[in-house]
N, C-alpha and C. Protein backbone atom coordinates (compact mmCIF):
# COMPACT_ATOMS: atom_id res chain seq x y z
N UNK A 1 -9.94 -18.73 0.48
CA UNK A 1 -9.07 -17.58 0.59
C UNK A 1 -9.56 -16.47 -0.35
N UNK A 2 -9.76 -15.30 0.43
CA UNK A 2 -10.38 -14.02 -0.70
C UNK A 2 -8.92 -13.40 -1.24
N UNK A 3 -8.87 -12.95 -2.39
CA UNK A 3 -8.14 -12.08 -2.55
C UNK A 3 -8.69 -11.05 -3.00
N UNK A 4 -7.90 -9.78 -2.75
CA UNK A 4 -7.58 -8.27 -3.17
C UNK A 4 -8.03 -8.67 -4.69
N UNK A 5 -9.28 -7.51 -5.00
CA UNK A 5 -9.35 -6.78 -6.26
C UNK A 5 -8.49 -5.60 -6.39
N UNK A 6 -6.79 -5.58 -6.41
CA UNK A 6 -6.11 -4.46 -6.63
C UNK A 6 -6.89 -3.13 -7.47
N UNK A 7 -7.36 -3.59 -8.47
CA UNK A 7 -7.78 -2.36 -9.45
C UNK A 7 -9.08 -1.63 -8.86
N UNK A 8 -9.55 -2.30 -7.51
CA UNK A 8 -10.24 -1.07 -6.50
C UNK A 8 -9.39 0.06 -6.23
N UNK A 9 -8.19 -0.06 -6.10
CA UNK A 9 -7.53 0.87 -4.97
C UNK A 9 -6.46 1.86 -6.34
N UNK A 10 -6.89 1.95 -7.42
CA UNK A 10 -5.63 2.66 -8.26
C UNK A 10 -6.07 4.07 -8.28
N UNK A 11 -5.16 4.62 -7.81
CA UNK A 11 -4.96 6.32 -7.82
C UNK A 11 -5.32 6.90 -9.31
N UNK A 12 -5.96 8.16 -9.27
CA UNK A 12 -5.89 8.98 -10.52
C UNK A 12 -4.22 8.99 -11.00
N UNK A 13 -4.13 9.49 -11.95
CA UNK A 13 -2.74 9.52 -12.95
C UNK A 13 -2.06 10.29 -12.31
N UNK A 14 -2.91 11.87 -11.72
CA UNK A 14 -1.51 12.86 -11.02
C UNK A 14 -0.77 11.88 -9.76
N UNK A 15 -1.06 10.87 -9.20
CA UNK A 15 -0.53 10.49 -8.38
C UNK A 15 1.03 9.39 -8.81
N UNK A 16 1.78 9.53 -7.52
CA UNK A 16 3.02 8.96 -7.44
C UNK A 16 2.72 7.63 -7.07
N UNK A 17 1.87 6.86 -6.52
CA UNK A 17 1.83 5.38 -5.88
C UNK A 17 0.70 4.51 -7.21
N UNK A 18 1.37 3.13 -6.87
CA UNK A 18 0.58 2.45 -7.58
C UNK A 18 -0.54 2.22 -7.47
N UNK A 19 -1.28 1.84 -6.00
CA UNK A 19 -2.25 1.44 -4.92
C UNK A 19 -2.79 2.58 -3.90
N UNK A 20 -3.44 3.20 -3.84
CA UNK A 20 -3.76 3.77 -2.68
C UNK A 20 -5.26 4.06 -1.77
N UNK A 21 -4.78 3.67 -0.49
CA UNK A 21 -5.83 3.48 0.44
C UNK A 21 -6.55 2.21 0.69
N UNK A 22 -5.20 1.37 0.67
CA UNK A 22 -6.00 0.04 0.95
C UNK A 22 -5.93 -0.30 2.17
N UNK A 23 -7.04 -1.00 2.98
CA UNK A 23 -7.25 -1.36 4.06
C UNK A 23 -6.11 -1.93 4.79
N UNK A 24 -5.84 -1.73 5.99
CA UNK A 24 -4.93 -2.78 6.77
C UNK A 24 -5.22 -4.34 7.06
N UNK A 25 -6.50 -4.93 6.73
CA UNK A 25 -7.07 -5.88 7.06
C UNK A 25 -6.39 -6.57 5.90
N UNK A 26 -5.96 -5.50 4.64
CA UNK A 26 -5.96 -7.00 3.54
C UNK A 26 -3.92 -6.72 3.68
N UNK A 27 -3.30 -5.76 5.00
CA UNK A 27 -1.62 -6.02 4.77
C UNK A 27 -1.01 -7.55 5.15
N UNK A 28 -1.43 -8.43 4.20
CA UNK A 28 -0.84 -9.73 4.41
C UNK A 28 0.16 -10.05 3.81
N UNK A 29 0.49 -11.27 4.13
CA UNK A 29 1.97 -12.05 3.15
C UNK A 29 1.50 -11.99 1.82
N UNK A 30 0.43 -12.79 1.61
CA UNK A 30 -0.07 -12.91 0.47
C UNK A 30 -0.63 -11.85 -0.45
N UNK A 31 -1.22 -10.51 0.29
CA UNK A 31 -1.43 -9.22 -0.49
C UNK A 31 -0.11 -9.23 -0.85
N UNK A 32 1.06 -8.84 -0.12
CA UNK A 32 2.39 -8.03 -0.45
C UNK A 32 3.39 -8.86 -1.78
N UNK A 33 2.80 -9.99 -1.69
CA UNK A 33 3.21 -11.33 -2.44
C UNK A 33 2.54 -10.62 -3.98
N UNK A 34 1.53 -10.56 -4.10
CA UNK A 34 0.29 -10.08 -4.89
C UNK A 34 1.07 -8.99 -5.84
N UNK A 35 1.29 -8.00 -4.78
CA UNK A 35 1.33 -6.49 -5.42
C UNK A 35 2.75 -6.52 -5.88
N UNK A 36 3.70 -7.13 -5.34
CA UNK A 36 4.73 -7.31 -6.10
C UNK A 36 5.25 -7.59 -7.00
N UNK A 37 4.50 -8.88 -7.41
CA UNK A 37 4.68 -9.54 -8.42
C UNK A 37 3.42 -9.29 -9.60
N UNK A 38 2.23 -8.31 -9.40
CA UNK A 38 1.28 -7.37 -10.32
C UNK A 38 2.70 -6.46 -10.87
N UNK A 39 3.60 -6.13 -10.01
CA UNK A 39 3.83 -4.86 -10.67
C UNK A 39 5.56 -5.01 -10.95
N UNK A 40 5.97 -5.93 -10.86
CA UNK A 40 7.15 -6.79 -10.92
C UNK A 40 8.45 -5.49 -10.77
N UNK A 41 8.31 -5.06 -9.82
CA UNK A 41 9.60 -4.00 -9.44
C UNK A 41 9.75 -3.96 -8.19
N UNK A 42 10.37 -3.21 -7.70
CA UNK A 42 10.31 -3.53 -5.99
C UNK A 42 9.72 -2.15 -5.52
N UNK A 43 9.09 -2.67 -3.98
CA UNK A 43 8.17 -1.35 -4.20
C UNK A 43 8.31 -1.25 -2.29
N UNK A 44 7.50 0.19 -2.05
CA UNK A 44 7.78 0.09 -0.16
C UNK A 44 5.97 0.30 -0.12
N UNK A 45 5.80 -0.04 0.98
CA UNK A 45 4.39 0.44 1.47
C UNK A 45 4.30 1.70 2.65
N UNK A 46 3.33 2.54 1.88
CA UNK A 46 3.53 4.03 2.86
C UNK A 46 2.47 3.52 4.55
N UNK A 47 2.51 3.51 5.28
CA UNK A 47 1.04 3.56 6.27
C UNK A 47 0.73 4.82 6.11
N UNK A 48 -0.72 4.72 6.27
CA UNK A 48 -1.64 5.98 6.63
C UNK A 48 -2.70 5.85 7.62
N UNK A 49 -2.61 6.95 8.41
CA UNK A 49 -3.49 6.50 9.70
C UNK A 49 -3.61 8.23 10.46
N UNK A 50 -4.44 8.46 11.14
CA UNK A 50 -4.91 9.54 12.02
C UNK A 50 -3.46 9.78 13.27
N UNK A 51 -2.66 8.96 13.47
CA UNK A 51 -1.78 9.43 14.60
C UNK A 51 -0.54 9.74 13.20
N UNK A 52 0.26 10.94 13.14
CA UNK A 52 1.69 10.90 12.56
C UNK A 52 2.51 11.08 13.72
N UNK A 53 4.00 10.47 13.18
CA UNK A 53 5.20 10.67 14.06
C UNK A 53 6.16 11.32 13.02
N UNK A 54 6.73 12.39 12.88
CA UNK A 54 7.63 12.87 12.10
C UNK A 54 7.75 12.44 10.95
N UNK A 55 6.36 12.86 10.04
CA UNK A 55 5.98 12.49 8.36
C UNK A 55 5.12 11.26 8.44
N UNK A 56 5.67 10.51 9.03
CA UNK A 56 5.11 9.22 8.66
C UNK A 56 4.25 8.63 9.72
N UNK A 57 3.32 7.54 9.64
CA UNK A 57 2.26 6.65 10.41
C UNK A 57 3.02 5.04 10.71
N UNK A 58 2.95 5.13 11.62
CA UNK A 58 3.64 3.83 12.57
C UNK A 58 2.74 3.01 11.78
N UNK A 59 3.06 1.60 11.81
CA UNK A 59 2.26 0.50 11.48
C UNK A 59 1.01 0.25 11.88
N UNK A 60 1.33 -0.17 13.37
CA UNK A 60 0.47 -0.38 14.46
C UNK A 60 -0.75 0.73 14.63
N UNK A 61 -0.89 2.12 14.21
CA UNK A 61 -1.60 3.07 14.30
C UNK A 61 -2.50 3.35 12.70
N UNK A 62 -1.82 1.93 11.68
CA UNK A 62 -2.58 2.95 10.21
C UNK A 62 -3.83 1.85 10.50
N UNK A 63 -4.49 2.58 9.29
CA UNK A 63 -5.77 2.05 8.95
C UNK A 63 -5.99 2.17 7.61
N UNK A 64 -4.90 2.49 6.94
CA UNK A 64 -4.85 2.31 5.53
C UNK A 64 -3.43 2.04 4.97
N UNK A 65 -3.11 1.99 3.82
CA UNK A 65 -1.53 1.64 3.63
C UNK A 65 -2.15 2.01 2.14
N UNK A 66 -0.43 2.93 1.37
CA UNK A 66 -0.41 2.89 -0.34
C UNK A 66 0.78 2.18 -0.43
N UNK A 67 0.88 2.09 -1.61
CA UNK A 67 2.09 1.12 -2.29
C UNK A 67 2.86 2.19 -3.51
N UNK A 68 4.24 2.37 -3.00
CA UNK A 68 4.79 3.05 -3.98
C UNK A 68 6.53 2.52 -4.67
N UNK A 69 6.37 2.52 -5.72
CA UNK A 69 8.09 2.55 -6.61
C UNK A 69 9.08 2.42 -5.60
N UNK A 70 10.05 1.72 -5.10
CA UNK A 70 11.50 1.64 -4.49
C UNK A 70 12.23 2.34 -5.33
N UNK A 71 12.61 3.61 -5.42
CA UNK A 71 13.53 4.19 -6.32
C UNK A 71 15.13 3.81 -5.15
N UNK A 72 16.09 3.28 -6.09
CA UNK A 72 17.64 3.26 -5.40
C UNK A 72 18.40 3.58 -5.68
């Protein structure tokens, strides 16, 4: 089993997300398992992908995904 080198994917400082631009290949149980418990808060995953629907990228259409803060 490979895992995610998270500290590939960390944004410069001006940014709001923890993770960004990680592949869809690695959106598994076990990534989301990973990044949760790296960063022990609860967090949402943005998709990013070439098709938008009103702001946001459907699942099924990204080819990348960031990881950001659950503010509630």
């Amino acid at each position: 089993m490979n895992t995610i080198n998270l500290m590939d994917f960390v944004p410069p400082s001006n940014y709001a997300c923890y993770f960004k631009n990680i592949p869809m290949e690695e959106y598994t149980p076990e990534t989301k398992k990973l990044i949760r418990k790296t960063i022990g808060r609860s967090v949402y995953f943005k998709f990013r992908g070439p098709r938008y629907y009103k702001d946001h990228c459907l699942k099924e259409d990204a080819v990348k995904f960031d990881v950001y803060p659950r503010n509630y």
